[in-house]
N, C-alpha and C. Protein backbone atom coordinates (compact mmCIF):
# COMPACT_ATOMS: atom_id res chain seq x y z
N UNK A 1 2.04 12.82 -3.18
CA UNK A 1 0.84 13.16 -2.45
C UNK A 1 0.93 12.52 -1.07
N UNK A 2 0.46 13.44 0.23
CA UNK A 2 0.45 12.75 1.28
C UNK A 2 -0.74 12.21 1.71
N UNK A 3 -1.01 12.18 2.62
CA UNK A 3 -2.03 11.21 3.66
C UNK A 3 -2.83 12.52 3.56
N UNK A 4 -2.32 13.91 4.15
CA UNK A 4 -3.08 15.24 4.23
C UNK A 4 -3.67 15.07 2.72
N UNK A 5 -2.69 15.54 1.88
CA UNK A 5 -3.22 15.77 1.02
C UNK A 5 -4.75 15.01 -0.03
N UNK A 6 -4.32 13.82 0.87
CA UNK A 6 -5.49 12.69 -0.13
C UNK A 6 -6.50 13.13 0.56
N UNK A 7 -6.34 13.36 2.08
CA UNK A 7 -8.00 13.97 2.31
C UNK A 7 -8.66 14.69 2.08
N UNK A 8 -7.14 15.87 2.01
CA UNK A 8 -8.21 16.97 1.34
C UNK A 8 -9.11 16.90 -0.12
N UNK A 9 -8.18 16.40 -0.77
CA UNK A 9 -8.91 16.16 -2.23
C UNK A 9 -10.07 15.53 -1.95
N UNK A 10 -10.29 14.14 -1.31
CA UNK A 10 -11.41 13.55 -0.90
C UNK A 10 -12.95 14.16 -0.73
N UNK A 11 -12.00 15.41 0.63
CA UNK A 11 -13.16 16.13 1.22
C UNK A 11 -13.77 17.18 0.17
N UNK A 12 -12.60 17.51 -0.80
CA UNK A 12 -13.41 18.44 -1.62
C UNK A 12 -14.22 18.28 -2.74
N UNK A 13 -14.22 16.98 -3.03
CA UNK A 13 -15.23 15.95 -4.11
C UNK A 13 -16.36 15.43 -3.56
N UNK A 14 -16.52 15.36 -1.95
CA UNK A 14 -17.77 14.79 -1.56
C UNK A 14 -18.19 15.66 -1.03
N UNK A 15 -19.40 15.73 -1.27
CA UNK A 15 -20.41 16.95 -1.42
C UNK A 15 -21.41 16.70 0.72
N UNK A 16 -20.80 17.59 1.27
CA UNK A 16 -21.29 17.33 2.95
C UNK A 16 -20.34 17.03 3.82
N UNK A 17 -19.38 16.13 3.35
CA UNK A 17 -18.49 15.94 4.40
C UNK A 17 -17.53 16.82 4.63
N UNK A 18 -17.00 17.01 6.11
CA UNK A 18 -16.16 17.71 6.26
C UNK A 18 -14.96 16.56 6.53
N UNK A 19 -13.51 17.54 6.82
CA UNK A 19 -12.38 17.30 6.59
C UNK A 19 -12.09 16.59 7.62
N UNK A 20 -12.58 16.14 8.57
CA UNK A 20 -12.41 15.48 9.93
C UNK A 20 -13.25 14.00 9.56
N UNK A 21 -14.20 14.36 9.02
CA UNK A 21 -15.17 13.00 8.68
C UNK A 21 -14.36 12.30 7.60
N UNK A 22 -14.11 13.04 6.52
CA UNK A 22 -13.17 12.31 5.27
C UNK A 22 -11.99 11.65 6.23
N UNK A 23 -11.44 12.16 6.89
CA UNK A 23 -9.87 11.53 7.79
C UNK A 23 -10.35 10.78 8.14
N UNK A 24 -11.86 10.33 8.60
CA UNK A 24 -11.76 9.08 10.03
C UNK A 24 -12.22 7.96 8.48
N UNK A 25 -12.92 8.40 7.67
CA UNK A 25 -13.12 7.10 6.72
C UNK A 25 -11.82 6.61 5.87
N UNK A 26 -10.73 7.95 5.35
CA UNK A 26 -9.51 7.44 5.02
C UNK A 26 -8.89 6.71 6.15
N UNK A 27 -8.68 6.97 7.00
CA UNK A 27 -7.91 5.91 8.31
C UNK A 27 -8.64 4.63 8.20
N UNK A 28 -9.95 5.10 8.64
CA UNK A 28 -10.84 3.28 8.37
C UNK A 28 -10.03 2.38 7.63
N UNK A 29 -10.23 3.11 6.19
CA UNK A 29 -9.92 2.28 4.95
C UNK A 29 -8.31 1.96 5.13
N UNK A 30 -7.67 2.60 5.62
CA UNK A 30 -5.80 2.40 5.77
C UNK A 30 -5.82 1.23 6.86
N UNK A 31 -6.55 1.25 7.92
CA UNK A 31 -6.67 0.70 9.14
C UNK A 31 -7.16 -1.20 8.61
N UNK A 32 -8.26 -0.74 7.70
CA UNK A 32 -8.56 -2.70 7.63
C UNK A 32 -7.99 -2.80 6.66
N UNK A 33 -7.10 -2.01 5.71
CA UNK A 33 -6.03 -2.66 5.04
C UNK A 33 -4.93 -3.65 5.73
N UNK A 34 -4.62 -3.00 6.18
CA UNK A 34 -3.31 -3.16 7.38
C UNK A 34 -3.79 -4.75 8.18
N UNK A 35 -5.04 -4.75 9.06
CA UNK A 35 -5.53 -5.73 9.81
C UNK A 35 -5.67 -6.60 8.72
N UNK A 36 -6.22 -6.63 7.79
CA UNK A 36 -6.30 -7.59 6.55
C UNK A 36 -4.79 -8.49 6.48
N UNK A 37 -4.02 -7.48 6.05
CA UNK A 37 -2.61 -8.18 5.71
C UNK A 37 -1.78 -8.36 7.13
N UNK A 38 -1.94 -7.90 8.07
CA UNK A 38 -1.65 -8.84 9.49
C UNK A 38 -2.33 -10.08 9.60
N UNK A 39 -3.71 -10.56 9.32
CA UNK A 39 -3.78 -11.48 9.20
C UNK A 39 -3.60 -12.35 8.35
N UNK A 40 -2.95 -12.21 7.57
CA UNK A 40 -2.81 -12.98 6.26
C UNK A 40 -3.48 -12.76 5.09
N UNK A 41 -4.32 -11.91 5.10
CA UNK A 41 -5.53 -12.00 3.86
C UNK A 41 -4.88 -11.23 2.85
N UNK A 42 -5.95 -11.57 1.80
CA UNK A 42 -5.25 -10.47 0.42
C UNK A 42 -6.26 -9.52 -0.07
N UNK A 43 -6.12 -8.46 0.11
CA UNK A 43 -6.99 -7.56 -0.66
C UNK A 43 -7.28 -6.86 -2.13
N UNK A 44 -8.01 -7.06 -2.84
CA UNK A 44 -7.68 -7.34 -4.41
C UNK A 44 -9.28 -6.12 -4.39
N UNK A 45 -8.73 -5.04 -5.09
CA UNK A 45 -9.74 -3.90 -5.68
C UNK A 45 -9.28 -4.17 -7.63
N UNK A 46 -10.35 -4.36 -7.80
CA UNK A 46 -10.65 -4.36 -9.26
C UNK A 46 -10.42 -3.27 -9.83
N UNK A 47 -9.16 -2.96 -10.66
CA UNK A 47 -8.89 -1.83 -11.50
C UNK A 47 -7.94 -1.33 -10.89
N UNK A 48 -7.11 -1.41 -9.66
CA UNK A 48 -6.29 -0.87 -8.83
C UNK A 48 -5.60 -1.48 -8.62
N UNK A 49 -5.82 -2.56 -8.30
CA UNK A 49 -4.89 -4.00 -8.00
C UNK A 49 -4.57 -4.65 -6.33
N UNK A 50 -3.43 -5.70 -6.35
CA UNK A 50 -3.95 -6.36 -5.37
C UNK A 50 -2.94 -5.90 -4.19
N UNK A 51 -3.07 -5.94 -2.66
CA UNK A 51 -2.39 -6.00 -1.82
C UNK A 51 -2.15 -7.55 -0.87
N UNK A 52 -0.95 -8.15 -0.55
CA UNK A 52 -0.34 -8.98 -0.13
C UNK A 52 0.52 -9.34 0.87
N UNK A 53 0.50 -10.48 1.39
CA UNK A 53 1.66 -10.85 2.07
C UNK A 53 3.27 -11.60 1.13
N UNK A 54 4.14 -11.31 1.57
CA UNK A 54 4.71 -12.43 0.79
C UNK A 54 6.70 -12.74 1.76
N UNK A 55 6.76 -13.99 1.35
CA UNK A 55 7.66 -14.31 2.35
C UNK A 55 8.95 -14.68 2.05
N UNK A 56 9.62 -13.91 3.11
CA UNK A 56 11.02 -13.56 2.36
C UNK A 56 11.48 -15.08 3.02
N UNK A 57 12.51 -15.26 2.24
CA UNK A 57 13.24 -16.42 2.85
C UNK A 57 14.94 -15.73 3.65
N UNK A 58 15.45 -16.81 4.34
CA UNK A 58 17.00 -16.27 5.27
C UNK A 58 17.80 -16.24 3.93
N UNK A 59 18.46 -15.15 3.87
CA UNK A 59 19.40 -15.02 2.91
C UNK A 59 20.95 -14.45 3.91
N UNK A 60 22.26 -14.33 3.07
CA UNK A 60 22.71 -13.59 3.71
C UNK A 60 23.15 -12.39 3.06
N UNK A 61 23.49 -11.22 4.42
CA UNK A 61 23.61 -9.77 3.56
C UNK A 61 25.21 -9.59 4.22
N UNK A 62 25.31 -8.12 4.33
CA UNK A 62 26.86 -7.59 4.54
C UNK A 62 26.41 -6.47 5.37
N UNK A 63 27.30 -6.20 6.34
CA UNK A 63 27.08 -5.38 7.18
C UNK A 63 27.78 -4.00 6.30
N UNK A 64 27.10 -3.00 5.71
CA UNK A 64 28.01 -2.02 5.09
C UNK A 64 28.93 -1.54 5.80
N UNK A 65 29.08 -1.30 7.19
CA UNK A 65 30.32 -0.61 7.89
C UNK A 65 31.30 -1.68 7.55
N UNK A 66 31.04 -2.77 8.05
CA UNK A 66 32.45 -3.18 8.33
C UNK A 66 32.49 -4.81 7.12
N UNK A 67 31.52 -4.95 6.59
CA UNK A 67 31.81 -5.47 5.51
C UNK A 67 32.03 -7.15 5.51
N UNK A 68 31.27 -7.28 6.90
CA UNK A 68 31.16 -8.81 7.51
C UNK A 68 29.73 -9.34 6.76
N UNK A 69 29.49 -10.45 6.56
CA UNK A 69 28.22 -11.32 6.31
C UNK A 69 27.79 -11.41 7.15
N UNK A 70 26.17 -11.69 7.42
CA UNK A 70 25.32 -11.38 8.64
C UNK A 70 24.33 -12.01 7.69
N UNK A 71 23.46 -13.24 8.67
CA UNK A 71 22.59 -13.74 8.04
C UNK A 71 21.45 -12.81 8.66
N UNK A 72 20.48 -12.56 7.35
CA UNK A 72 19.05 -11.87 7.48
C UNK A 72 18.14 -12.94 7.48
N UNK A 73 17.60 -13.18 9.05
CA UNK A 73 16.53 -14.02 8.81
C UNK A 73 14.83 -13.75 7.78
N UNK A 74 14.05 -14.75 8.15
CA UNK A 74 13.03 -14.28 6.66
C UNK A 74 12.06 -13.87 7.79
N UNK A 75 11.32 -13.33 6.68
CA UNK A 75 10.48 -12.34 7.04
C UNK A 75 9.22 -12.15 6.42
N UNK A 76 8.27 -11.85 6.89
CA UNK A 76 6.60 -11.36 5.71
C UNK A 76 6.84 -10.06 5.70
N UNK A 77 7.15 -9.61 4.53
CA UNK A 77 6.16 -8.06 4.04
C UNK A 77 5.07 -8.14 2.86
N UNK A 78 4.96 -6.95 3.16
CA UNK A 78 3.42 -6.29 2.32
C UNK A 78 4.41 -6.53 1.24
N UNK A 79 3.40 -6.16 0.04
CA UNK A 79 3.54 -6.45 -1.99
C UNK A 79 2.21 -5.98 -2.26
N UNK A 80 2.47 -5.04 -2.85
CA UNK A 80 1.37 -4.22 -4.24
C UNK A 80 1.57 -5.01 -5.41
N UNK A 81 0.33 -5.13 -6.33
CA UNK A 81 0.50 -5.55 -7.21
C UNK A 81 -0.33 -4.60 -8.47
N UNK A 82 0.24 -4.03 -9.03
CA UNK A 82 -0.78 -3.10 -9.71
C UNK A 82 -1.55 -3.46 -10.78
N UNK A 83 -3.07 -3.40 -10.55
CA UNK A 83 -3.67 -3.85 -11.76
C UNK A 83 -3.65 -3.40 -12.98
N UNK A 84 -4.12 -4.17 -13.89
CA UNK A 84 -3.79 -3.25 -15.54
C UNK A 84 -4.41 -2.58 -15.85
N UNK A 85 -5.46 -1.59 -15.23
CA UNK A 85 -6.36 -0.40 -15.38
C UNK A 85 -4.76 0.74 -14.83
N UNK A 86 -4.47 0.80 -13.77
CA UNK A 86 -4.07 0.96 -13.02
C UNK A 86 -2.39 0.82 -13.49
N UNK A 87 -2.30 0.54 -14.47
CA UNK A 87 -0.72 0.62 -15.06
C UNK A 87 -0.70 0.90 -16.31
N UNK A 88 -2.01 1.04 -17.09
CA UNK A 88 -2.62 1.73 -18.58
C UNK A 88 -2.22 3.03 -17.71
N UNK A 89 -2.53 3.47 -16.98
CA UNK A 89 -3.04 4.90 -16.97
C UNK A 89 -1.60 5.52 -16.51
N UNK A 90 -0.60 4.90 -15.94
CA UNK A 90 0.60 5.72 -15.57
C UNK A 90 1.05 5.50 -16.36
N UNK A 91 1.10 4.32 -17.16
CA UNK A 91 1.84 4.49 -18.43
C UNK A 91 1.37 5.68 -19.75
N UNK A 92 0.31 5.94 -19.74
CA UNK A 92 -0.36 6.57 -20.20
C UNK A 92 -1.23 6.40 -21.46
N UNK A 93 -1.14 4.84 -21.68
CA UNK A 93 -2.44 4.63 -22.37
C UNK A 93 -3.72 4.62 -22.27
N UNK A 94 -4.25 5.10 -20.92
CA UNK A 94 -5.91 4.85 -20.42
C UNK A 94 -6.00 6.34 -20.45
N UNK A 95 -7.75 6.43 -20.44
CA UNK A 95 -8.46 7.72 -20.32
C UNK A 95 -8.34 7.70 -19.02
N UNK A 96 -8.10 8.93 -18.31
CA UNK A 96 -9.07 9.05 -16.65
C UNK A 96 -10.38 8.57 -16.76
């Protein structure tokens, strides 16, 4: 599913809004995700699970062309953490 596609579904479950209004509240919601975890914070939705920072440490890797070591300095990325509502259901033990 894309970004399009989530809106549309959105727009067609809420009863008034149009497809331009659903986009600016999906962006909202993508938008203080994002600012959240630039600043460090963690965002934790109950039943869905949590979003994060987390910090890589310098390791070293290999350059695939030519097969030299090259240290990768560390780094913060994002981490999903999926809650157990939210991993019943792909696994397929939960009701919708």
């Amino acid at each position: 599913m894309t970004k399009t596609d989530l809106i549309e579904k959105v727009s067609l479950q809420t009863d008034g809004l149009t497809k331009k209004q659903t986009e600016i509240i999906v962006n909202m919601l993508f938008d203080s995700i994002k600012d959240a975890l630039a600043g460090g914070d963690k965002i934790e939705i109950r039943g869905f699970g949590s979003f994060r920072i987390r910090q890589r440490r310098t390791r070293e890797g290999r350059n695939p062309k030519t097969g030299q070591n090259v240290s990768v300095p560390e780094k913060r990325v994002p981490f999903f953490k999926a809650g157990k509502e939210l991993k019943e259901l792909v696994d397929g033990r939960a009701e919708v």
